[in-house]
PDB file of N, CA and C in Angstrom:
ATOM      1  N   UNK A   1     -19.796  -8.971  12.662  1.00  0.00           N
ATOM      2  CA  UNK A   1     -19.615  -7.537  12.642  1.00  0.00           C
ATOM      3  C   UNK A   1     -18.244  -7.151  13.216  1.00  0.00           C
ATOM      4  N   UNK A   2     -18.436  -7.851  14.387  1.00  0.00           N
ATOM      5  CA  UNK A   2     -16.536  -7.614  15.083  1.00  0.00           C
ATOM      6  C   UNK A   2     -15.233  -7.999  14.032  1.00  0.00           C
ATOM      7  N   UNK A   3     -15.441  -9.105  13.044  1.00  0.00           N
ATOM      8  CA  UNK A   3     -14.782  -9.319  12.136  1.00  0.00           C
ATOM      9  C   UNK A   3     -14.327  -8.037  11.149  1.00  0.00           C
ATOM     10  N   UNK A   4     -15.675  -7.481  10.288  1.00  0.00           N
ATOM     11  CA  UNK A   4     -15.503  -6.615   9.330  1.00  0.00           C
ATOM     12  C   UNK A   4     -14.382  -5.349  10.369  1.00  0.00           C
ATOM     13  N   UNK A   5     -15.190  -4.990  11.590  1.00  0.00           N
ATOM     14  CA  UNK A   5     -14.079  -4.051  12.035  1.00  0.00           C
ATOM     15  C   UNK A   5     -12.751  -3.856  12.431  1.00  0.00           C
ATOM     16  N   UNK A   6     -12.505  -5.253  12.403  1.00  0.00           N
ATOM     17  CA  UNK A   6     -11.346  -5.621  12.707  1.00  0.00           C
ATOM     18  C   UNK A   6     -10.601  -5.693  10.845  1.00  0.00           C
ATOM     19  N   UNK A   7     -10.740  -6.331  10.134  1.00  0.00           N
ATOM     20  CA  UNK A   7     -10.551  -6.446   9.230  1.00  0.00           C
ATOM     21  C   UNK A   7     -10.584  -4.847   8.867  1.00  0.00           C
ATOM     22  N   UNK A   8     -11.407  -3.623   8.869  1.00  0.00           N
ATOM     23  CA  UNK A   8     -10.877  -2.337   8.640  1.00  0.00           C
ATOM     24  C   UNK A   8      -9.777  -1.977   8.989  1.00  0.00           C
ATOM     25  N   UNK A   9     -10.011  -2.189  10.571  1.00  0.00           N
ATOM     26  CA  UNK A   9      -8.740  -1.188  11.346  1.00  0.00           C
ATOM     27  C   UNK A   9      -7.293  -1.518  10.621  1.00  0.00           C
ATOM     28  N   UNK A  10      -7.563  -3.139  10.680  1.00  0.00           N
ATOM     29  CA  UNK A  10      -6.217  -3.541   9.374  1.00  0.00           C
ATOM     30  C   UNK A  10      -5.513  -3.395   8.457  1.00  0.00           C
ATOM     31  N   UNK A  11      -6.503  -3.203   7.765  1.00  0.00           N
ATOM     32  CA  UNK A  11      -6.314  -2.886   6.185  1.00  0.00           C
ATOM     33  C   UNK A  11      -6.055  -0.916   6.604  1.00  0.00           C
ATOM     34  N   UNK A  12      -6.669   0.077   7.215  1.00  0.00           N
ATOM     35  CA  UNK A  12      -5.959   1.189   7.673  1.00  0.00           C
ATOM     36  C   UNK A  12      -4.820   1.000   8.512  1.00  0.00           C
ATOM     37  N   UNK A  13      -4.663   0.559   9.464  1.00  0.00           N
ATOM     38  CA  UNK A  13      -3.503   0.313   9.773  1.00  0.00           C
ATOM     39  C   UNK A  13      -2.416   0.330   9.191  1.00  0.00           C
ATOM     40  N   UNK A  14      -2.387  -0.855   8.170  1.00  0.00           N
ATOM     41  CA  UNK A  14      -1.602  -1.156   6.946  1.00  0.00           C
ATOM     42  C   UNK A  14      -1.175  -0.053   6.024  1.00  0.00           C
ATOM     43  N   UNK A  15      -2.109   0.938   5.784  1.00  0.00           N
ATOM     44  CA  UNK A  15      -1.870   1.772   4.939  1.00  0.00           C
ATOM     45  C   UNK A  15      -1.442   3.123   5.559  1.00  0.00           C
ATOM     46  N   UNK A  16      -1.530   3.535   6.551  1.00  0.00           N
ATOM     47  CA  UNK A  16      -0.465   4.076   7.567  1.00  0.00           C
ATOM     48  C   UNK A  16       0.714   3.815   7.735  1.00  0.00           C
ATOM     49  N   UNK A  17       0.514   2.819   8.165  1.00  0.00           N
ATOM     50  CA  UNK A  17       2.211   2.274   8.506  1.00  0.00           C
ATOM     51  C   UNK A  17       2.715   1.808   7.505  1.00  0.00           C
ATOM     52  N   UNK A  18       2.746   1.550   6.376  1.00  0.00           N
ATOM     53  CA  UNK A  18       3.537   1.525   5.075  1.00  0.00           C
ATOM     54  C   UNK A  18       3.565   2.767   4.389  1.00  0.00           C
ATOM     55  N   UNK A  19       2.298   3.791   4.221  1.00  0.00           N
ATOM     56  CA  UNK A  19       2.941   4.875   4.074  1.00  0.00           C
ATOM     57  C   UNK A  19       3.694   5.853   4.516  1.00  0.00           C
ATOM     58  N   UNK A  20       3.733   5.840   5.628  1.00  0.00           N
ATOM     59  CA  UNK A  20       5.024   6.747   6.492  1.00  0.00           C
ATOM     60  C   UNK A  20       5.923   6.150   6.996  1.00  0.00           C
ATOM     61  N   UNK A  21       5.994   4.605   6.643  1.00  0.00           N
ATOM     62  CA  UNK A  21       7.530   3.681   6.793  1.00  0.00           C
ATOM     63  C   UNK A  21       7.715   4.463   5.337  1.00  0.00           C
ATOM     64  N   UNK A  22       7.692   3.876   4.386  1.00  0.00           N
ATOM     65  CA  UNK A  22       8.605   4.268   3.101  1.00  0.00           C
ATOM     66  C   UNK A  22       8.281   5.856   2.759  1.00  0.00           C
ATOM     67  N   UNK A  23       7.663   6.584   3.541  1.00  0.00           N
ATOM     68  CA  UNK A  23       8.253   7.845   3.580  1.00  0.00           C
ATOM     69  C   UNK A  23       9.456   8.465   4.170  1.00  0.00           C
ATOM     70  N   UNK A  24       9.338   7.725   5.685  1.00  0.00           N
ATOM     71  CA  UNK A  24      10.448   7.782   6.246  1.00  0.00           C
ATOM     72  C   UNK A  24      11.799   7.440   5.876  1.00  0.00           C
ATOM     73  N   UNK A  25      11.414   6.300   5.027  1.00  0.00           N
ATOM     74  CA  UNK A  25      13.062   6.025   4.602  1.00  0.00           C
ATOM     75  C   UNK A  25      13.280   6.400   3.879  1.00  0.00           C
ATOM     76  N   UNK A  26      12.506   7.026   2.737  1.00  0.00           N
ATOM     77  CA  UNK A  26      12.999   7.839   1.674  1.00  0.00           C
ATOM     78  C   UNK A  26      13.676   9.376   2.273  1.00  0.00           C
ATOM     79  N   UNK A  27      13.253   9.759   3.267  1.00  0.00           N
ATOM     80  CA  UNK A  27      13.818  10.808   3.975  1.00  0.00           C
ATOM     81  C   UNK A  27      14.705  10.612   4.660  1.00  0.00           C
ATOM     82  N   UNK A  28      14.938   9.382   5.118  1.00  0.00           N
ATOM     83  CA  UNK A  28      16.514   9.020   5.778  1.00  0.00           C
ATOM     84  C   UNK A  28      17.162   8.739   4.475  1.00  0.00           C
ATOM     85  N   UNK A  29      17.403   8.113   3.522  1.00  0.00           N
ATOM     86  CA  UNK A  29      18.004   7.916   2.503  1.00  0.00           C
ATOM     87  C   UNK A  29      18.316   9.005   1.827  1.00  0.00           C
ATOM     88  N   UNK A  30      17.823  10.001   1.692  1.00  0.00           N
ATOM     89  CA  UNK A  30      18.029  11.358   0.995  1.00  0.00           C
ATOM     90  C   UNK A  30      19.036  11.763   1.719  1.00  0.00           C
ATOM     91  N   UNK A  31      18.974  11.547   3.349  1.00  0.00           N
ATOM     92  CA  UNK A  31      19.795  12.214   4.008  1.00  0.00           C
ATOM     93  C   UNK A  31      21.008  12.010   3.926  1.00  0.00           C
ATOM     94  N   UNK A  32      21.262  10.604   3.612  1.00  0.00           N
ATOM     95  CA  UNK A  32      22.811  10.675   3.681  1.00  0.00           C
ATOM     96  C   UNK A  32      23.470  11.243   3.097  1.00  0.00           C
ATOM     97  N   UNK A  33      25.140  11.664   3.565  1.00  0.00           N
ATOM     98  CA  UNK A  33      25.887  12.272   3.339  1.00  0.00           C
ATOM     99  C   UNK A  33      26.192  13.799   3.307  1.00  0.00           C
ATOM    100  N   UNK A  34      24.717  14.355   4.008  1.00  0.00           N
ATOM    101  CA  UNK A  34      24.519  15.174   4.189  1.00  0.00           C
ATOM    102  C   UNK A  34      25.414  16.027   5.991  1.00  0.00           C
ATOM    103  N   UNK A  35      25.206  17.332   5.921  1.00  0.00           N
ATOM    104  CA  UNK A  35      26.026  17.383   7.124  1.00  0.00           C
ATOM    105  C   UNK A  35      25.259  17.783   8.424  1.00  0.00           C
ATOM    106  N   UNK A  36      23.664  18.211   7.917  1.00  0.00           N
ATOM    107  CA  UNK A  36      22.755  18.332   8.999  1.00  0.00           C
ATOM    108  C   UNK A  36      22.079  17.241   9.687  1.00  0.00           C
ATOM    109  N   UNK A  37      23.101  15.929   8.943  1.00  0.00           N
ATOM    110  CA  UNK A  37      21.884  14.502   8.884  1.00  0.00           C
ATOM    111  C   UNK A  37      21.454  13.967  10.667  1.00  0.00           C
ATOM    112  N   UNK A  38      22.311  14.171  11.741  1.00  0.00           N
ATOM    113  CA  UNK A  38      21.776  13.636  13.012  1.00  0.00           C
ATOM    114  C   UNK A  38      21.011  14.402  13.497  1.00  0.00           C
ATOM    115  N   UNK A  39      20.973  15.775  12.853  1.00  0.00           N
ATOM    116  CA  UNK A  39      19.464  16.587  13.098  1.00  0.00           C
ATOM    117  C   UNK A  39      18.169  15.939  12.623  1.00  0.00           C
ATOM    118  N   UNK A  40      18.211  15.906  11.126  1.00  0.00           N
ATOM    119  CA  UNK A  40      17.589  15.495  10.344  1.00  0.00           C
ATOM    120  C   UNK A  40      17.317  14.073  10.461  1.00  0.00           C
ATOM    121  N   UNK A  41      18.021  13.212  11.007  1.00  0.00           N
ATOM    122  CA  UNK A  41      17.088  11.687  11.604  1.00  0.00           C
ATOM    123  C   UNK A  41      16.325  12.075  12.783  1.00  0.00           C
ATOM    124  N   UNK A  42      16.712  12.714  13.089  1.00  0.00           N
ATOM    125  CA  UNK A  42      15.686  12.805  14.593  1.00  0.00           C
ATOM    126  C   UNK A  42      14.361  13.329  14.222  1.00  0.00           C
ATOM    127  N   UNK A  43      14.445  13.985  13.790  1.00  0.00           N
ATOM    128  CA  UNK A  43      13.339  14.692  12.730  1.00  0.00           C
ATOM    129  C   UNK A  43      12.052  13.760  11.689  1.00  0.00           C
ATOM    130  N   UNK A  44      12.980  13.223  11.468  1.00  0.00           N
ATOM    131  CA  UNK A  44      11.832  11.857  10.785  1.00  0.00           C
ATOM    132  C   UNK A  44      11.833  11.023  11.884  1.00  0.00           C
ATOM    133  N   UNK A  45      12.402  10.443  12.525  1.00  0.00           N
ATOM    134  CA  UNK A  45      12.207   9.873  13.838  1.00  0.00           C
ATOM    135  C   UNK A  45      10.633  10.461  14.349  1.00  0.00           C
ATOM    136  N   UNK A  46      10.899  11.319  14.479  1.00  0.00           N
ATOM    137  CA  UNK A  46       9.657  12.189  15.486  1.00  0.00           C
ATOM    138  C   UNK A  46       8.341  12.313  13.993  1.00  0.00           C
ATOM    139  N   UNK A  47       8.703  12.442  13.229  1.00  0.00           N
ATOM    140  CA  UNK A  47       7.745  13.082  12.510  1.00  0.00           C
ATOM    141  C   UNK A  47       6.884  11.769  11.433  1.00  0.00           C
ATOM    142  N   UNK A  48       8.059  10.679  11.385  1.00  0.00           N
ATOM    143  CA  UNK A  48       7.707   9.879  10.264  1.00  0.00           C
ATOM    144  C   UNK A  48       7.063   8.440  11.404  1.00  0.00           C
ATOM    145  N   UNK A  49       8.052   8.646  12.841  1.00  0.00           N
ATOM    146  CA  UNK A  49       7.472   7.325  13.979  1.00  0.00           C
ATOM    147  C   UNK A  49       6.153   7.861  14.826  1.00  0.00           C
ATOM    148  N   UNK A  50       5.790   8.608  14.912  1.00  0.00           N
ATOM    149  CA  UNK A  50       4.446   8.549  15.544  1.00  0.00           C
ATOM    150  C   UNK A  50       3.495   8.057  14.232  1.00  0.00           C
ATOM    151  N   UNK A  51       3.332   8.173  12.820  1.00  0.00           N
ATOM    152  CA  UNK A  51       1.874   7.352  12.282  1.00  0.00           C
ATOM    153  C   UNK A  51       2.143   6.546  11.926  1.00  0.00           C
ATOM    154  N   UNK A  52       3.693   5.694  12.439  1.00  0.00           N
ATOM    155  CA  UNK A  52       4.123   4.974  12.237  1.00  0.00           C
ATOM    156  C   UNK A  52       3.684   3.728  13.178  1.00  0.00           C
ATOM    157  N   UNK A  53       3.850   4.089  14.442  1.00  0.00           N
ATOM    158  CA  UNK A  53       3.216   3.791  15.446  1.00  0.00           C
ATOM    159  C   UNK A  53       1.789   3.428  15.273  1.00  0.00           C
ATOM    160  N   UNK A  54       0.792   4.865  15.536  1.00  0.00           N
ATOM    161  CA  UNK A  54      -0.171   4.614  15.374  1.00  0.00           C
ATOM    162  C   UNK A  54      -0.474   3.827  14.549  1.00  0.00           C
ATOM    163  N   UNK A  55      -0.344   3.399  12.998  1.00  0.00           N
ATOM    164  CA  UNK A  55      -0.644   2.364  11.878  1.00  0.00           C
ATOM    165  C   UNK A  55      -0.904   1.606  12.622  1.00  0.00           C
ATOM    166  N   UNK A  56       1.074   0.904  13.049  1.00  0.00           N
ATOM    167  CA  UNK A  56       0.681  -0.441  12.986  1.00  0.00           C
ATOM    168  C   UNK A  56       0.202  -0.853  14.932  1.00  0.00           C
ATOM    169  N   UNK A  57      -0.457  -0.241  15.973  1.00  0.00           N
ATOM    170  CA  UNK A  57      -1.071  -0.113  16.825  1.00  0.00           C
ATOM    171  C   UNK A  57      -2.247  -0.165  15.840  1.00  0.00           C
ATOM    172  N   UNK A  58      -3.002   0.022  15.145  1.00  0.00           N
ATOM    173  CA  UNK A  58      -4.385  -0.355  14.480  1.00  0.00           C
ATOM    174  C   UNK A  58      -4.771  -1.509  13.867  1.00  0.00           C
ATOM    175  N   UNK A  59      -3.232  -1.712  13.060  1.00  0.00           N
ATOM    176  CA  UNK A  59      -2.873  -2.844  12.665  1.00  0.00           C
ATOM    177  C   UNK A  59      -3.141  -4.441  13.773  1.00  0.00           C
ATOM    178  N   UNK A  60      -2.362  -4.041  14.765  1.00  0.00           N
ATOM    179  CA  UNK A  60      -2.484  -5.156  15.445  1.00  0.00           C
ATOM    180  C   UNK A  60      -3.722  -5.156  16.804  1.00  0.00           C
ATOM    181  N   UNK A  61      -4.420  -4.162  16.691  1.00  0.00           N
ATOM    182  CA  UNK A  61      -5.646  -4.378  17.423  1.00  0.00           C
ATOM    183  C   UNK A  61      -6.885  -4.812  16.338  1.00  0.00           C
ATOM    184  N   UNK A  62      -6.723  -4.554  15.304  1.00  0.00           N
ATOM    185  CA  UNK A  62      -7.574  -5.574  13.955  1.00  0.00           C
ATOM    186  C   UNK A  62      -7.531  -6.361  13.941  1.00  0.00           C
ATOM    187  N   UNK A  63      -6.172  -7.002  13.926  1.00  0.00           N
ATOM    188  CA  UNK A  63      -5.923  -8.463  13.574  1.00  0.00           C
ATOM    189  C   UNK A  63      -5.861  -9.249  15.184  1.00  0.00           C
ATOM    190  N   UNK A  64      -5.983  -8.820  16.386  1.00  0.00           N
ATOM    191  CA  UNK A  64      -6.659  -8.956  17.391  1.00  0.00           C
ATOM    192  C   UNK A  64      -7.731  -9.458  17.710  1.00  0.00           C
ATOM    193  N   UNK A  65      -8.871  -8.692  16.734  1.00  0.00           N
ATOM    194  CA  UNK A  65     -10.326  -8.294  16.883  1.00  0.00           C
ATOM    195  C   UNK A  65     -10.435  -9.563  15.608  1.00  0.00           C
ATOM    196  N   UNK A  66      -9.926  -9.498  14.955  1.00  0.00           N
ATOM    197  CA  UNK A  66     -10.467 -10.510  13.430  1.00  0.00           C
ATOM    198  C   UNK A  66     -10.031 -12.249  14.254  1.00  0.00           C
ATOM    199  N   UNK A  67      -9.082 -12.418  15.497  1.00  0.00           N
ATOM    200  CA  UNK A  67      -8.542 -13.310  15.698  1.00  0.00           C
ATOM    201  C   UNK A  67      -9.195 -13.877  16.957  1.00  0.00           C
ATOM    202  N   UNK A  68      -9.877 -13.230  17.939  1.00  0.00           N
ATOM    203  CA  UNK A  68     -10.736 -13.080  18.557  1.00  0.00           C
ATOM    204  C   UNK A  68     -11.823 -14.026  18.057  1.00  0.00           C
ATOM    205  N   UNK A  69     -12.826 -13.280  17.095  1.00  0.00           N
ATOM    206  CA  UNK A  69     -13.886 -13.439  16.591  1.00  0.00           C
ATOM    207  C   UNK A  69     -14.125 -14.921  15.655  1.00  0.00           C
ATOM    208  N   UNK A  70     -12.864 -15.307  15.373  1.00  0.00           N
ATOM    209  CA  UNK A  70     -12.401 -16.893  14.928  1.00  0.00           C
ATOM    210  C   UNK A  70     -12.388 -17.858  15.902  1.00  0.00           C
ATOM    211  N   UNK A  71     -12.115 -17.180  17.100  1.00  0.00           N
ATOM    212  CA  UNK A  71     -12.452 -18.240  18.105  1.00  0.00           C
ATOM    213  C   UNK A  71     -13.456 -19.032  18.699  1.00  0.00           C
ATOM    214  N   UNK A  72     -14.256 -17.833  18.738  1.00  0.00           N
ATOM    215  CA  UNK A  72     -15.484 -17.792  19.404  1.00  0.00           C
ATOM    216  C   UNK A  72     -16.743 -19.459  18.122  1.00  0.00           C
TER     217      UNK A  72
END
């Protein structure tokens, strides 16, 4: 059972943190050359790194919990 939940948090994890990584960079990439852009990184900084965070913090307490449970 500790497996399957671990194996969730993962696989969400994963899909967090890859979707608001390549959101984020598509929003830093847009930015360049722009003249508001050291506003505007900070901005995805803040907005695109916290579920960025959180993801992969889910990420690696899954694969924790799935790595754990292999031991035993």
């Amino acid at each position: 059972m500790i497996r399957l939940l671990g194996g969730i948090l993962l696989a969400v994890g994963m899909l967090v943190a890859g979707t608001s990584g390549l959101c984020s960079l598509f929003f830093l990439i847009s930015m360049i050359g722009q003249h508001g852009a050291p506003d505007g990184v900070l901005m995805v900084l803040i907005l695109g790194g916290v579920p960025f965070a959180i993801g992969s913090g889910l990420s690696w307490i899954g694969w924790k919990l799935m790595k754990s449970n292999r031991d035993d």
